[in-house]
C-alpha atoms as a PDB file:
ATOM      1  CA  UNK A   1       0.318  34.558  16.331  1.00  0.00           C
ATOM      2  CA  UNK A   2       1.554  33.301  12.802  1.00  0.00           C
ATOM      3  CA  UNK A   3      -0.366  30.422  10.611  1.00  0.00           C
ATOM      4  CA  UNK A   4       1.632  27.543   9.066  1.00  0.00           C
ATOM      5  CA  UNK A   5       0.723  25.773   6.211  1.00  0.00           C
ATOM      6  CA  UNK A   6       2.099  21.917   6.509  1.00  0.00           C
ATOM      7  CA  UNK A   7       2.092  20.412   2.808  1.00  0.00           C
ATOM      8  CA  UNK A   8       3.530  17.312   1.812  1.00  0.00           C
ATOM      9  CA  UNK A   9       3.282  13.809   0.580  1.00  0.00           C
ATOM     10  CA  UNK A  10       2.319  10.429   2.617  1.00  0.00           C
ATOM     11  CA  UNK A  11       3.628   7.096   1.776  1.00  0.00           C
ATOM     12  CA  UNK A  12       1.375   3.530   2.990  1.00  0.00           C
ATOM     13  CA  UNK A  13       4.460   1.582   4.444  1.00  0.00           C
ATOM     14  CA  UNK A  14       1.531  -0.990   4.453  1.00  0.00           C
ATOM     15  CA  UNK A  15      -1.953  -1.940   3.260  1.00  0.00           C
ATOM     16  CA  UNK A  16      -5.024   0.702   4.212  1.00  0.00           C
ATOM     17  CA  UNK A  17      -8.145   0.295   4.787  1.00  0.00           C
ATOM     18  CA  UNK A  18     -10.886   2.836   5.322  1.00  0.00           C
ATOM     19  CA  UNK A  19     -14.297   1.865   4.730  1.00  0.00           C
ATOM     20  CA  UNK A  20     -17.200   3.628   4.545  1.00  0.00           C
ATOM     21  CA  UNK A  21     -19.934   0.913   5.185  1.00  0.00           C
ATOM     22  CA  UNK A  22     -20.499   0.025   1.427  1.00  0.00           C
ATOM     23  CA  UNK A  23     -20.287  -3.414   0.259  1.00  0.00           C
ATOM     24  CA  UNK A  24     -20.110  -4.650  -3.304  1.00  0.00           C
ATOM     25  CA  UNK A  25     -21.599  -8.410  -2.791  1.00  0.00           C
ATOM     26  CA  UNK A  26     -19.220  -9.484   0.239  1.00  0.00           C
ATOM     27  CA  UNK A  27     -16.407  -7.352  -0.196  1.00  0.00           C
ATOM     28  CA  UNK A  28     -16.364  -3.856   2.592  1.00  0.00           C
ATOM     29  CA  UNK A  29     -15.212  -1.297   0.106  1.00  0.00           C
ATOM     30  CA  UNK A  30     -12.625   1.556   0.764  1.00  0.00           C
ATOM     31  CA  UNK A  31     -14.208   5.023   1.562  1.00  0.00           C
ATOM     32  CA  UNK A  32     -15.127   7.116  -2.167  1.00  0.00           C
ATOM     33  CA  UNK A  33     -15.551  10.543  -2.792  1.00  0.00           C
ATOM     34  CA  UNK A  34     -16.426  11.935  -5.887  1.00  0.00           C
ATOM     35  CA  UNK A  35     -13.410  14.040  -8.294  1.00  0.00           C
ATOM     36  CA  UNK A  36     -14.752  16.122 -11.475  1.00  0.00           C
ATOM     37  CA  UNK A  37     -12.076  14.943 -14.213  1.00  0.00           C
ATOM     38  CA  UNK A  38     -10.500  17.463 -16.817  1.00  0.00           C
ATOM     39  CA  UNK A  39     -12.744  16.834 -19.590  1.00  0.00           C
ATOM     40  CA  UNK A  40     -16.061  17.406 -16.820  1.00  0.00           C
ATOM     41  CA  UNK A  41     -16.855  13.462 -16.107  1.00  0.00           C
ATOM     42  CA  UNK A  42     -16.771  12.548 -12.771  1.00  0.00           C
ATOM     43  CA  UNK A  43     -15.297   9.829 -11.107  1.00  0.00           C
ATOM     44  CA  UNK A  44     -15.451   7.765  -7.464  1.00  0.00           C
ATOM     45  CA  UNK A  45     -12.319   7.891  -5.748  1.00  0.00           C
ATOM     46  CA  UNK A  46     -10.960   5.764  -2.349  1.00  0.00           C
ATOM     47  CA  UNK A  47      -9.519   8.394  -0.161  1.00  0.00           C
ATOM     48  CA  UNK A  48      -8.944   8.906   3.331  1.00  0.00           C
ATOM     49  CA  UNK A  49     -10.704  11.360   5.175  1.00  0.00           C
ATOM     50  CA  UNK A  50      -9.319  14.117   7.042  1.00  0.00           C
ATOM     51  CA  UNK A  51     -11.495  13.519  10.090  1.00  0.00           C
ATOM     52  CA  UNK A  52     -10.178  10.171  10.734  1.00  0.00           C
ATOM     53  CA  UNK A  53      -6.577  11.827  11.065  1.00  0.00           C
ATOM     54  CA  UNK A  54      -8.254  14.611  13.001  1.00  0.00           C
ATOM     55  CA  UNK A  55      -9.826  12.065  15.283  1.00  0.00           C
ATOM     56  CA  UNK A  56      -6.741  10.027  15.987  1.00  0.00           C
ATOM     57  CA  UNK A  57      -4.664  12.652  17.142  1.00  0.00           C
ATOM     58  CA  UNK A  58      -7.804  14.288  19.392  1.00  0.00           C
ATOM     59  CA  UNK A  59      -7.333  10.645  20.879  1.00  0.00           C
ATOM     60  CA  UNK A  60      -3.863  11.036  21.398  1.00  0.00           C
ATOM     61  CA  UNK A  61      -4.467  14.589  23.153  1.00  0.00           C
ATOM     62  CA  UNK A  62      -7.220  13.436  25.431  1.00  0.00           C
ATOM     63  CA  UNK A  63      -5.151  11.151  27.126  1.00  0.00           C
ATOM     64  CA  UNK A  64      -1.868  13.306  27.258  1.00  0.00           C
ATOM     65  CA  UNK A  65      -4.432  15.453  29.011  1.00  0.00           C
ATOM     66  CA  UNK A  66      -5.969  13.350  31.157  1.00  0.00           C
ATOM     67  CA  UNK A  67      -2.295  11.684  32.324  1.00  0.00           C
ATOM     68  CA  UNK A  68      -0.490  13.092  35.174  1.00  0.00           C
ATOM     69  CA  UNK A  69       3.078  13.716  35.072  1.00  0.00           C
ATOM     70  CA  UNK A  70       3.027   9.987  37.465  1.00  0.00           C
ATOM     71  CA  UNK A  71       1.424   8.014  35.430  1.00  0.00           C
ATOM     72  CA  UNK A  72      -2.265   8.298  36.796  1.00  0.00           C
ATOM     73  CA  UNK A  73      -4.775   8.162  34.741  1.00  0.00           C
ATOM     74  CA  UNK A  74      -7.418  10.769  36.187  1.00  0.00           C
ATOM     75  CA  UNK A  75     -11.584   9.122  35.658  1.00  0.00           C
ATOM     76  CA  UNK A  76     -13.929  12.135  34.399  1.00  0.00           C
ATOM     77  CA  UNK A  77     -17.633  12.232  33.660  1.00  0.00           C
ATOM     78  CA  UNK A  78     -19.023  10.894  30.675  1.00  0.00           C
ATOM     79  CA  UNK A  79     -19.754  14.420  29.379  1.00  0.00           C
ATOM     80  CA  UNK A  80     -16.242  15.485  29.604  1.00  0.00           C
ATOM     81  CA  UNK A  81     -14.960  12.200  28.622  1.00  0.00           C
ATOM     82  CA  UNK A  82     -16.778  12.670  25.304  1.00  0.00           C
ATOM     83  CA  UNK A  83     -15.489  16.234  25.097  1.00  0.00           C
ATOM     84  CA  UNK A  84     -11.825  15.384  25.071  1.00  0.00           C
ATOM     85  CA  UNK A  85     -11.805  12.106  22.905  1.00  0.00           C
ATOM     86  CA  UNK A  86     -14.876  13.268  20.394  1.00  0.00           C
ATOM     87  CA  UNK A  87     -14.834  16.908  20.746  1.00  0.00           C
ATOM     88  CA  UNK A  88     -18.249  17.207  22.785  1.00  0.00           C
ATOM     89  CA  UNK A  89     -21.524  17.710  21.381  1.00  0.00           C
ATOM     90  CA  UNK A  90     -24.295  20.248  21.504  1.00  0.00           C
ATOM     91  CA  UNK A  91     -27.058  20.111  23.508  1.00  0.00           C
ATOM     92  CA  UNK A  92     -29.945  22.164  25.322  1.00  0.00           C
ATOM     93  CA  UNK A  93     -28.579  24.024  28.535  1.00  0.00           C
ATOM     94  CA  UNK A  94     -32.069  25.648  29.268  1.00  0.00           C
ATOM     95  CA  UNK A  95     -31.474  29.688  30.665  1.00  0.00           C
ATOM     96  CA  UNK A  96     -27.913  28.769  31.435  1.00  0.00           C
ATOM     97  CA  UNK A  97     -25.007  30.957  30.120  1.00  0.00           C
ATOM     98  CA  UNK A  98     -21.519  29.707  29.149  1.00  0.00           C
ATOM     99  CA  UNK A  99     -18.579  32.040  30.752  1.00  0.00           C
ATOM    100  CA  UNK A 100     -16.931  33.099  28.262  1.00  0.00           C
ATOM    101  CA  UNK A 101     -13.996  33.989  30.960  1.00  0.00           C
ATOM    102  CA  UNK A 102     -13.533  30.550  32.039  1.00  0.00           C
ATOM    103  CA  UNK A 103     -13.520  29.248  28.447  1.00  0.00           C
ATOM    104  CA  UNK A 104     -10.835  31.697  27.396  1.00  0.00           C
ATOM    105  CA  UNK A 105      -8.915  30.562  30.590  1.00  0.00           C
ATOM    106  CA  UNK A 106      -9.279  27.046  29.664  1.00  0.00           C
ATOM    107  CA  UNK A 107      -7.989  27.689  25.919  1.00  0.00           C
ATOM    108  CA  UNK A 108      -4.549  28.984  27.560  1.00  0.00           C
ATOM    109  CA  UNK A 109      -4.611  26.002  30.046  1.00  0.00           C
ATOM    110  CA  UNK A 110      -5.566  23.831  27.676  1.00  0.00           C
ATOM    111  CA  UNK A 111      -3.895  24.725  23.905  1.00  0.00           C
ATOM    112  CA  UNK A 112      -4.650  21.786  22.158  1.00  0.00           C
ATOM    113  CA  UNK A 113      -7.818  22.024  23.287  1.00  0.00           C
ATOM    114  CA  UNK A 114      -8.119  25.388  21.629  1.00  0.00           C
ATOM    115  CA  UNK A 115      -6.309  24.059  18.476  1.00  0.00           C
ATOM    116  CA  UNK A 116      -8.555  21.273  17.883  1.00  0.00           C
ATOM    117  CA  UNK A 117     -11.786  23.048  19.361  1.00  0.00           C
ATOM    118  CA  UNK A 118     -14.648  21.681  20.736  1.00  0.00           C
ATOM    119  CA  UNK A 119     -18.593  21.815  21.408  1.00  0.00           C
ATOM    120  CA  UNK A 120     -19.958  22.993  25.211  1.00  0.00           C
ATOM    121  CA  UNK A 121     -23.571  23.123  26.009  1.00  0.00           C
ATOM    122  CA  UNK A 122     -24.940  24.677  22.798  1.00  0.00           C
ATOM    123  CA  UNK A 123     -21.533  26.653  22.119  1.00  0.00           C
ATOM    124  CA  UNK A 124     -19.362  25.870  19.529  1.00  0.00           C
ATOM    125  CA  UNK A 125     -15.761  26.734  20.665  1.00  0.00           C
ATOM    126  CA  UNK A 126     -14.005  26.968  17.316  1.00  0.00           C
ATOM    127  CA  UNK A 127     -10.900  25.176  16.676  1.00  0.00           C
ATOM    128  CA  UNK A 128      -7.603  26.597  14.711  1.00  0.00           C
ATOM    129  CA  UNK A 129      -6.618  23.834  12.372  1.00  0.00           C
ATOM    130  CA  UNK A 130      -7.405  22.488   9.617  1.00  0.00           C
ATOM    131  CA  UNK A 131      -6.696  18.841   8.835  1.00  0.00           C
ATOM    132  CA  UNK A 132      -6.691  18.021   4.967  1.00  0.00           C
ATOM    133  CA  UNK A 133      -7.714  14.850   3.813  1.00  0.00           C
ATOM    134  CA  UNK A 134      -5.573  12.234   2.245  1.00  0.00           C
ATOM    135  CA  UNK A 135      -5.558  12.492  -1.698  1.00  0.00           C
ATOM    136  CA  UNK A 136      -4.279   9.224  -3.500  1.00  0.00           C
ATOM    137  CA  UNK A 137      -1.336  10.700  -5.945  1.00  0.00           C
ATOM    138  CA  UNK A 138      -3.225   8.980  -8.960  1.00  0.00           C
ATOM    139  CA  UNK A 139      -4.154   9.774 -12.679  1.00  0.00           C
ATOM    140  CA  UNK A 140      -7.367  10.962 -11.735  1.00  0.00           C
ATOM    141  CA  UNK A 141      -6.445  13.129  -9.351  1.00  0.00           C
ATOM    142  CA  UNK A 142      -3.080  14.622 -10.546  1.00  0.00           C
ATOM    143  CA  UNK A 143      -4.868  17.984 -11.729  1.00  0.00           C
ATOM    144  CA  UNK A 144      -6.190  19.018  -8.495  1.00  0.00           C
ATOM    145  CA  UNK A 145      -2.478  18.145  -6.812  1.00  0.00           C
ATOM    146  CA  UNK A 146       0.548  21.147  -6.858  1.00  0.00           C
ATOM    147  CA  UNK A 147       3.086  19.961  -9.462  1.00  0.00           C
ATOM    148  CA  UNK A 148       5.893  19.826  -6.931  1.00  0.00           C
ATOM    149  CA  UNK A 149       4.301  16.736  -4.930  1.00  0.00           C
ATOM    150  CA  UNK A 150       3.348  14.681  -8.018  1.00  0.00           C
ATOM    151  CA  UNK A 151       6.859  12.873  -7.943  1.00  0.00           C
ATOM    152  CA  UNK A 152       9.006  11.398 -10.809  1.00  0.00           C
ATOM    153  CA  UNK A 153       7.633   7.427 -10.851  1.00  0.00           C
ATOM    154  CA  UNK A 154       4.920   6.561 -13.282  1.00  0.00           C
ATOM    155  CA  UNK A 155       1.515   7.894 -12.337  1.00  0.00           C
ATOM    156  CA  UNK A 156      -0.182   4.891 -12.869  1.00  0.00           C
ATOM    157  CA  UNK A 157      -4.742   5.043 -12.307  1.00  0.00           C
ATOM    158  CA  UNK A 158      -6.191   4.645  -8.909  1.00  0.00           C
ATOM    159  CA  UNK A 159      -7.546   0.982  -9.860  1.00  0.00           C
ATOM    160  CA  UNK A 160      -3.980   0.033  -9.658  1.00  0.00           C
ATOM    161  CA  UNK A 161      -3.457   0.976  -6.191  1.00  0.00           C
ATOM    162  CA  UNK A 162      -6.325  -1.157  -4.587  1.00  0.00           C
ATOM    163  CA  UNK A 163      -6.703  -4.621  -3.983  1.00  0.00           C
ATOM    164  CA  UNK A 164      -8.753  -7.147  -2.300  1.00  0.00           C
ATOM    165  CA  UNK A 165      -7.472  -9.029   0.675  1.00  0.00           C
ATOM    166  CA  UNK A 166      -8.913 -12.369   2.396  1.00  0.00           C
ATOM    167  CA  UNK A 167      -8.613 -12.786   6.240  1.00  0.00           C
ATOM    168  CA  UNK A 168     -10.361 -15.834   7.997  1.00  0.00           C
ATOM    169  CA  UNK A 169     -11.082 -16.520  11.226  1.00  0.00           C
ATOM    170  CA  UNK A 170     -11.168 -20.052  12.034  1.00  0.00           C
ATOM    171  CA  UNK A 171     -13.458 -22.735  14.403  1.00  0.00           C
ATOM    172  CA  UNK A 172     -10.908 -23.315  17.318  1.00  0.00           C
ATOM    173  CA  UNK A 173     -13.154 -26.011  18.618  1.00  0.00           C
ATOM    174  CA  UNK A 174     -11.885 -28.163  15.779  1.00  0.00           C
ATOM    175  CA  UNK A 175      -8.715 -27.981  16.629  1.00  0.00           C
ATOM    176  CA  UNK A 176      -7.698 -31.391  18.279  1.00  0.00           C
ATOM    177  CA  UNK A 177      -4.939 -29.298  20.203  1.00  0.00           C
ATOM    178  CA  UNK A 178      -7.564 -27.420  21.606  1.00  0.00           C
ATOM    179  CA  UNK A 179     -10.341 -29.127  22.639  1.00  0.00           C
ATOM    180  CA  UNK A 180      -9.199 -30.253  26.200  1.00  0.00           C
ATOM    181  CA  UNK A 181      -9.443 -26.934  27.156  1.00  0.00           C
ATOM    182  CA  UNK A 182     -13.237 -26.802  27.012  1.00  0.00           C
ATOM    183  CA  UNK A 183     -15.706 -28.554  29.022  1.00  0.00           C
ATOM    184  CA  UNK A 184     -17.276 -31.036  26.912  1.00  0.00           C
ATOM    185  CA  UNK A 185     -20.290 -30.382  27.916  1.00  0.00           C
ATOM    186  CA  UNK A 186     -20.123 -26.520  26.683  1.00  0.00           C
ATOM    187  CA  UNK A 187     -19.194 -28.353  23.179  1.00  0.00           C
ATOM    188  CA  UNK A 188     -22.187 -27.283  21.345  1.00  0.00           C
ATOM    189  CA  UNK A 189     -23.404 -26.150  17.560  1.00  0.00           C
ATOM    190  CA  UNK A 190     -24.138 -22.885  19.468  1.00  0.00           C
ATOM    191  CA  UNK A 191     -20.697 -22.798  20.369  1.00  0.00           C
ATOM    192  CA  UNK A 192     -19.090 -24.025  17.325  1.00  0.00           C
ATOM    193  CA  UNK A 193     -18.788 -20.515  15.049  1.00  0.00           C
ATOM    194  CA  UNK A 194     -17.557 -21.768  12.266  1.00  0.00           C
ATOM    195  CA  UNK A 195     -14.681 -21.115   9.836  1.00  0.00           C
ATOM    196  CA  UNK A 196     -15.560 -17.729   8.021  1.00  0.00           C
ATOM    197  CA  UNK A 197     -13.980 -15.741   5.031  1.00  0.00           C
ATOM    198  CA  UNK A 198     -14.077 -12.227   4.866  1.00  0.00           C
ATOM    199  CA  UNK A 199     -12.878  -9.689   2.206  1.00  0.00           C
ATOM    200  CA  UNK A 200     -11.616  -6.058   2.319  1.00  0.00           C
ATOM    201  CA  UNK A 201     -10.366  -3.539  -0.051  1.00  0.00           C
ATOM    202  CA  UNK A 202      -7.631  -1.778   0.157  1.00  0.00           C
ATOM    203  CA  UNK A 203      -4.787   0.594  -0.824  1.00  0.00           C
ATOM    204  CA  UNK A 204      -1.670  -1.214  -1.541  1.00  0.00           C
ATOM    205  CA  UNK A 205       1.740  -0.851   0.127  1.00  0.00           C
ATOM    206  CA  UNK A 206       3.653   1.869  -1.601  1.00  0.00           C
ATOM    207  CA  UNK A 207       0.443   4.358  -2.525  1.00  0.00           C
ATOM    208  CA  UNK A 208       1.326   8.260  -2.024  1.00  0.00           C
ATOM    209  CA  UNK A 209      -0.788  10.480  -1.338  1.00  0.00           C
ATOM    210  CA  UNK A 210      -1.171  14.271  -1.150  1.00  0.00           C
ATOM    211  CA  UNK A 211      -1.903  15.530   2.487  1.00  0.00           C
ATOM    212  CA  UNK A 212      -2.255  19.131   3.288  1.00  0.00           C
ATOM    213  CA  UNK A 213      -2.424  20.690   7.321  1.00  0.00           C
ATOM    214  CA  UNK A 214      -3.417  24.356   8.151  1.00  0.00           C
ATOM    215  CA  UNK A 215      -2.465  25.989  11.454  1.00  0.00           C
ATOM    216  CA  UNK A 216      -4.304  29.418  11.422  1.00  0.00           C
ATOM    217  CA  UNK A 217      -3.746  32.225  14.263  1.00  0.00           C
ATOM    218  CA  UNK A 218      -1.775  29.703  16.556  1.00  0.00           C
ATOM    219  CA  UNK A 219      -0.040  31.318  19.333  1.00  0.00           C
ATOM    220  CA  UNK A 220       3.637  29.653  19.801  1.00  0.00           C
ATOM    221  CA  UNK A 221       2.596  27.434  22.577  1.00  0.00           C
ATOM    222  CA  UNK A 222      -0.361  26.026  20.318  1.00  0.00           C
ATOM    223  CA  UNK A 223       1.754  25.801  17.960  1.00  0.00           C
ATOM    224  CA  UNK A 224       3.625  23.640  20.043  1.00  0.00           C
ATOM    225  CA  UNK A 225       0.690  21.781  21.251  1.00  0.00           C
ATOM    226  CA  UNK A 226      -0.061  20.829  18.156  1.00  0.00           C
ATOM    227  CA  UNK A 227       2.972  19.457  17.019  1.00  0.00           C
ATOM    228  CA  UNK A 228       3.393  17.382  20.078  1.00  0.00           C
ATOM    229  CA  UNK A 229       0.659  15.471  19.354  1.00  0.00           C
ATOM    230  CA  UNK A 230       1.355  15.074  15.804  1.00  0.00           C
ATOM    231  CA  UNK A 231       4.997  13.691  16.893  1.00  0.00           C
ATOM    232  CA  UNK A 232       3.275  11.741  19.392  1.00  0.00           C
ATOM    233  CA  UNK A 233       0.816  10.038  16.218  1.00  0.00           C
ATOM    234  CA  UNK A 234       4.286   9.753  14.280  1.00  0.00           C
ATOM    235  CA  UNK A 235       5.713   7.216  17.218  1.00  0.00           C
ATOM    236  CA  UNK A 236       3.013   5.391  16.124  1.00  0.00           C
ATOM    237  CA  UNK A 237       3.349   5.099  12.734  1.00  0.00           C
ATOM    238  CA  UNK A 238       1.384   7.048  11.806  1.00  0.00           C
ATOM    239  CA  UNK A 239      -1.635   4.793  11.634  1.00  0.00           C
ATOM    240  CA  UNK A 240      -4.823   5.782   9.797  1.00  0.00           C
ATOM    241  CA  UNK A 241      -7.946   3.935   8.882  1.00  0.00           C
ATOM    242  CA  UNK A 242      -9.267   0.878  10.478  1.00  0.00           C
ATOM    243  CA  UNK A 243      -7.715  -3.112  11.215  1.00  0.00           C
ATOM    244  CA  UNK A 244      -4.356  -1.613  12.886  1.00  0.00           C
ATOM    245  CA  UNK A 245      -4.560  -4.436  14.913  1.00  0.00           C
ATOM    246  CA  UNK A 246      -3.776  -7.131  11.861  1.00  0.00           C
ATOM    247  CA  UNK A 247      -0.901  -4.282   9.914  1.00  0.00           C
ATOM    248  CA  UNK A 248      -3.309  -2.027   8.112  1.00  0.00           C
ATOM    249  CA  UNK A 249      -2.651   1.689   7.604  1.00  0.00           C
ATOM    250  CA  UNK A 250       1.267   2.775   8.821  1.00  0.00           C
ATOM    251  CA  UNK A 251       1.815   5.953   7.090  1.00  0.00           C
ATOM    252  CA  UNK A 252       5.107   8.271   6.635  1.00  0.00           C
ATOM    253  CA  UNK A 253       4.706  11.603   6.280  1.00  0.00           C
ATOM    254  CA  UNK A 254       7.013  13.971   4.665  1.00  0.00           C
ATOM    255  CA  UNK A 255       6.004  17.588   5.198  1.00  0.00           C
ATOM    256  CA  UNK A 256       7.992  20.602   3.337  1.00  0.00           C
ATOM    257  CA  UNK A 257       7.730  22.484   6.077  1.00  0.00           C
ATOM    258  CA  UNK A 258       9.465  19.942   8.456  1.00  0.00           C
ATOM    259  CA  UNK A 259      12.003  16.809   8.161  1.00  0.00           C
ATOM    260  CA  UNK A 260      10.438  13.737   7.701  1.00  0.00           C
ATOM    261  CA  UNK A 261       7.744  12.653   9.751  1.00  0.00           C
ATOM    262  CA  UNK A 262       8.074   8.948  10.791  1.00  0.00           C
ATOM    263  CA  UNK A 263       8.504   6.542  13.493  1.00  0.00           C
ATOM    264  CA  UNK A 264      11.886   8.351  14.020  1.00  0.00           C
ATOM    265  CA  UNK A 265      10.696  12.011  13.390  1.00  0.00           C
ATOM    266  CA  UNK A 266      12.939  14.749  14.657  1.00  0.00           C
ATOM    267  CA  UNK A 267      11.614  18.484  14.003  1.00  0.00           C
ATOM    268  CA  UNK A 268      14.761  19.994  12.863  1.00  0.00           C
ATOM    269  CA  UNK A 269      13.654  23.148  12.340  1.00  0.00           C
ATOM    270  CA  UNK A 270      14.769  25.262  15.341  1.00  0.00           C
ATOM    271  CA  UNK A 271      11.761  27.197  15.356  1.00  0.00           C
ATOM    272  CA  UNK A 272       9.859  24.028  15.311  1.00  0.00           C
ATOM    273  CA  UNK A 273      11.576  22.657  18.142  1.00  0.00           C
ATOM    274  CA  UNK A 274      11.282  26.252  20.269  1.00  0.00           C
ATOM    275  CA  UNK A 275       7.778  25.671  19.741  1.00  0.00           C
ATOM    276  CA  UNK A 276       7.516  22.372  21.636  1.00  0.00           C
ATOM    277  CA  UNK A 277       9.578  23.367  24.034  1.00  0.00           C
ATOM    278  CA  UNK A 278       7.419  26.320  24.668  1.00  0.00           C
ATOM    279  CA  UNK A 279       4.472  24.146  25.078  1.00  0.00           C
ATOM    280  CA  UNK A 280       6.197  21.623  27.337  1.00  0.00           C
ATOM    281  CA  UNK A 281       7.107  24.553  29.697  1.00  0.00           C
ATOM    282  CA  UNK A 282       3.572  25.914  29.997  1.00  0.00           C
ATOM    283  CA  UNK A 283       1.515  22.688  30.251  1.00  0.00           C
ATOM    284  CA  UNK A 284      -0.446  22.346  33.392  1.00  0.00           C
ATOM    285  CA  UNK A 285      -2.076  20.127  35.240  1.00  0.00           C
ATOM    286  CA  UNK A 286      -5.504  20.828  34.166  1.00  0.00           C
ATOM    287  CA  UNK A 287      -7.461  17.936  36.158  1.00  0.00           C
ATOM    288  CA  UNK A 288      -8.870  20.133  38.514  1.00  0.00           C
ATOM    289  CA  UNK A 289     -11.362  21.112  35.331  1.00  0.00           C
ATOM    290  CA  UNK A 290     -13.090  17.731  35.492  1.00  0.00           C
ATOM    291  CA  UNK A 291     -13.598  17.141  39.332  1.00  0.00           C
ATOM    292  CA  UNK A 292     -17.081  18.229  38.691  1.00  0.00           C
ATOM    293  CA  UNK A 293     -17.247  18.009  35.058  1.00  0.00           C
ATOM    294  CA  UNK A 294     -16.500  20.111  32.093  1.00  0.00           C
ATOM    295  CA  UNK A 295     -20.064  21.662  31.356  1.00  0.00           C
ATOM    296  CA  UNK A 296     -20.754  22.188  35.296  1.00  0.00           C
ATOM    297  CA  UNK A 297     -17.616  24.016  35.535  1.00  0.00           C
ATOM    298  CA  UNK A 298     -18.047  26.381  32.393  1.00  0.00           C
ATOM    299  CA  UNK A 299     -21.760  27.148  32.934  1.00  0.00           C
ATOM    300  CA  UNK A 300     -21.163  27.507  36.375  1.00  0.00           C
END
């Protein structure tokens, strides 16, 4: 088993947003996180957490997993359907035991399952990566950031990386063009929604950030696992944050450790590539874990 340290820089080929619920009068800020500056003041930063990223690509796993080699899509419980796409949760299982047997068995059968980890019953099953969270490449962060990732352009403050942006959504029922395909009668204020105006802030195209991935005690086929899915997040751009649907939050990624990781990423690295290959060999179909359900099975 070996442990890889992915460390590199990420670049918003468009606008991100990643709120955190606040709101400054109407405007949904960006998610902030506190940074202790040089001279010991501290200051708010927008930055994008590593459990978004994590929960993107636990996405992407769940349904590689639950996706036969034909296409089908295999229908599971709602417990193990919240196992695979949020990681399970803990709960009471009254004089019941976990076997620790089958959940070994289902690490091997199931490596990214045993990369990302998960909760069963009231066990934890730990996981064996750690996903860093995305650091803005800004003044007031540039201490905290190894040298070799800060870049040659002007480090310019973080305030001059976000913006405010305006969408609308506008009362179709006004539309002349429109309104024959209603029933008149159905034409009512209740109906009628209105024209509204809403405002976001975000990073701007352009921003880099600092973006840091552990692997720790990964045998070669989780290894693998792993970097299937993250190849599989690439083909997507990427995304991160919220509003992907309206061109927020493509990302490319540029790890040392590997070539660039876009939209086209290729692992180069021959090891890299044994590693995938490894893990395409070994997959399984693993359905039969969820006829009953994932917790019936285990505590069984």
């Amino acid at each position: 088993m070996k442990t890889f340290v992915l460390e590199g820089t990420c670049t918003a080929l468009s606008s991100i947003s990643h709120n955190g619920g606040e709101k400054n009068g109407t405007i949904v800020q960006l998610r902030r996180e506190k940074f202790v500056q040089p001279k010991g003041n501290v200051v708010e930063i927008p930055i994008i957490s590593g459990n978004s990223i994590r929960g993107k690509l636990r996405d992407l796993a769940a349904i590689d997993i639950l996706t036969k080699n034909d296409g089908v899509k295999v229908e599971v419980d709602a417990d193990t359907f919240n196992l695979l796409f949020s990681g399970g949760s803990l709960e009471s299982t009254g004089g019941k035991n976990l076997d620790i047997e089958k959940v070994r068995q289902m690490r091997k059968d199931i490596p990214i399952i045993s990369v990302l980890g998960c909760s069963v019953g009231n066990v934890i099953v730990p996981g064996k990566v750690d996903i860093g969270k995305l650091i803005p490449i800004c003044k007031e962060t540039l201490h905290l950031i190894p040298e070799k990732f800060h870049g040659t352009e002007e480090i310019k403050t973080i305030w001059d990386y976000c913006q405010v942006e305006m969408n609308t959504r506008k009362d179709d029922t006004k539309d002349e063009n429109k309104r024959d395909f209603i029933k008149k009668e159905d034409l009512t204020d209740e109906l009628r929604g209105g024209q509204m105006m809403y405002h976001m802030e975000t990073l701007v195209s352009g921003t880099r950030f600092y973006w840091k991935v552990c692997l720790r005690d990964t045998t070669d086929i989780e290894t693998g696992a792993f970097l299937s899915i993250l190849q599989s997040w690439a083909s997507q751009s990427s995304q991160v944050g919220g509003n992907g649907r309206v061109g927020h939050g493509r990302l490319k990624v540029d790890l040392s450790e590997t070539s660039v990781v876009d939209s086209e990423m290729k692992f180069e690295n021959s090891d890299f590539v044994t590693y995938i290959d490894k893990a395409t060999e070994a997959k399984k179909d693993v359905t039969d874990y969820f006829e009953k359900g994932v917790s019936k099975t285990l505590f069984e």
